[in-house]
N, C-alpha and C. Protein backbone atom coordinates (compact mmCIF):
# COMPACT_ATOMS: atom_id res chain seq x y z
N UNK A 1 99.49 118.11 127.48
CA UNK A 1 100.37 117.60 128.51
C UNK A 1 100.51 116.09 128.43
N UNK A 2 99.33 115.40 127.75
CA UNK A 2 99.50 114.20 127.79
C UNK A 2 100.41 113.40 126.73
N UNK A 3 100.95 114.09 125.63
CA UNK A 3 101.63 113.88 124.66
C UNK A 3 101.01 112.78 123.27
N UNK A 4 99.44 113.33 123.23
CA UNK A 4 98.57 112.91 122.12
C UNK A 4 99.10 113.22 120.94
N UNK A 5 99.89 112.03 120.01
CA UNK A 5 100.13 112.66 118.58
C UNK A 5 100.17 111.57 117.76
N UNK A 6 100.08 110.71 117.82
CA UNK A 6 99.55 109.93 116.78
C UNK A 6 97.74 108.50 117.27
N UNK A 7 97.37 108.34 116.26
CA UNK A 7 95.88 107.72 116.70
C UNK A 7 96.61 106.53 117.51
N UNK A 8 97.51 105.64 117.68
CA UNK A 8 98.21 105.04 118.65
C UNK A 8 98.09 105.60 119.86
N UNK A 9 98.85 106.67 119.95
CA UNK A 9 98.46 107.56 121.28
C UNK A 9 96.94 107.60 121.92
N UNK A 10 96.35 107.82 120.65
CA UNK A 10 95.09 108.06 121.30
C UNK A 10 93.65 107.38 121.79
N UNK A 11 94.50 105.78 121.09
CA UNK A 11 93.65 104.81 121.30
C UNK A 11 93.74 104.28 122.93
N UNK A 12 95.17 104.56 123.13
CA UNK A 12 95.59 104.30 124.62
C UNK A 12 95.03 104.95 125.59
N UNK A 13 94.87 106.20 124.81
CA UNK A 13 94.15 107.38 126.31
C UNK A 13 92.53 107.06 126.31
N UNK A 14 91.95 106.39 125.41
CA UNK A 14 90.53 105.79 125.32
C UNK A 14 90.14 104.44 125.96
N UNK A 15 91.25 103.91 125.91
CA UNK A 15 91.05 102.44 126.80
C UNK A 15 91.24 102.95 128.15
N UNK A 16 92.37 103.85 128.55
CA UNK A 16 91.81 103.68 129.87
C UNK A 16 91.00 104.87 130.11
N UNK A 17 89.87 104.99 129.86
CA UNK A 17 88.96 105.75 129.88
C UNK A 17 88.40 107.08 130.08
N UNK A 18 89.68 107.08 128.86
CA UNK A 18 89.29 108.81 128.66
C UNK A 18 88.23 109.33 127.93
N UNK A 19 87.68 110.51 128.04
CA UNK A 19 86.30 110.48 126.77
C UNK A 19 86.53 112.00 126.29
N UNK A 20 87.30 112.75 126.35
CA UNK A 20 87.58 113.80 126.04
C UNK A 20 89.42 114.25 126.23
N UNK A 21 89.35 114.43 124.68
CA UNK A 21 90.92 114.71 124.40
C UNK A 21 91.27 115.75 123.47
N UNK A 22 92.40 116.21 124.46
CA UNK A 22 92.71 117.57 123.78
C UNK A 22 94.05 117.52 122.94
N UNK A 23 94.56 117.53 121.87
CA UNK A 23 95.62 117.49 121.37
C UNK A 23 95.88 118.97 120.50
N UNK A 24 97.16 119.60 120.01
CA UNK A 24 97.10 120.19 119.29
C UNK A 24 97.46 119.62 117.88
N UNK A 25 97.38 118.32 118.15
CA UNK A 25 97.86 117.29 116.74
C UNK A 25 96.82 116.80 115.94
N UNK A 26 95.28 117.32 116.43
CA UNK A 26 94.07 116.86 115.91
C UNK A 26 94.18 117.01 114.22
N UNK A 27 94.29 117.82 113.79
CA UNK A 27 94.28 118.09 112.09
C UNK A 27 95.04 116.74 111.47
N UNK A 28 96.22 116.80 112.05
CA UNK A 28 97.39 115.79 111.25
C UNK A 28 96.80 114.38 111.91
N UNK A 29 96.53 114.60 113.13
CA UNK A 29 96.27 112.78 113.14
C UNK A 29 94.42 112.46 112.36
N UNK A 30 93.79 113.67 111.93
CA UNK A 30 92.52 112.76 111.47
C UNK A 30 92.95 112.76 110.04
N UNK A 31 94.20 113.54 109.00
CA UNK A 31 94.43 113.37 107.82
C UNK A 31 95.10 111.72 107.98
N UNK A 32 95.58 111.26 108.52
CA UNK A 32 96.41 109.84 109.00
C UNK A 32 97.80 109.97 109.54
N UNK A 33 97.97 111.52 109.98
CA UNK A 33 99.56 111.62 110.11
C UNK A 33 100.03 111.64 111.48
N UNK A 34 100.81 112.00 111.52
CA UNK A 34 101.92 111.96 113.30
C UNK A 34 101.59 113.72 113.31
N UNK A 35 101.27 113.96 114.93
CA UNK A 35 101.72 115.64 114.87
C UNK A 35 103.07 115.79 115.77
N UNK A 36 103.60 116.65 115.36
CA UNK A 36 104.64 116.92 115.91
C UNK A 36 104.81 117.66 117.45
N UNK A 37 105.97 117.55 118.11
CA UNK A 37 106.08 118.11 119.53
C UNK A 37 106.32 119.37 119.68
N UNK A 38 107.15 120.20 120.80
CA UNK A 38 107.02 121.44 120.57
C UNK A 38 108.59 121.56 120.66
């Protein structure tokens, strides 16, 4: 819901202090890539 898909995205949801994140884009963003929407 939060629209996690690239490590950009996800650096943002860590600063403001998130500590657990759910994406279905995990695979593609730890190879270095963008995941896509639905």
């Amino acid at each position: 819901a939060g629209g996690v898909r690239t490590q950009e995205d996800l650096e943002k949801f860590l600063e403001e202090g998130c500590d657990r994140i759910g994406t279905s884009s995990a695979v593609n963003m730890i190879k270095g890539g963008q995941g896509s929407g639905y």
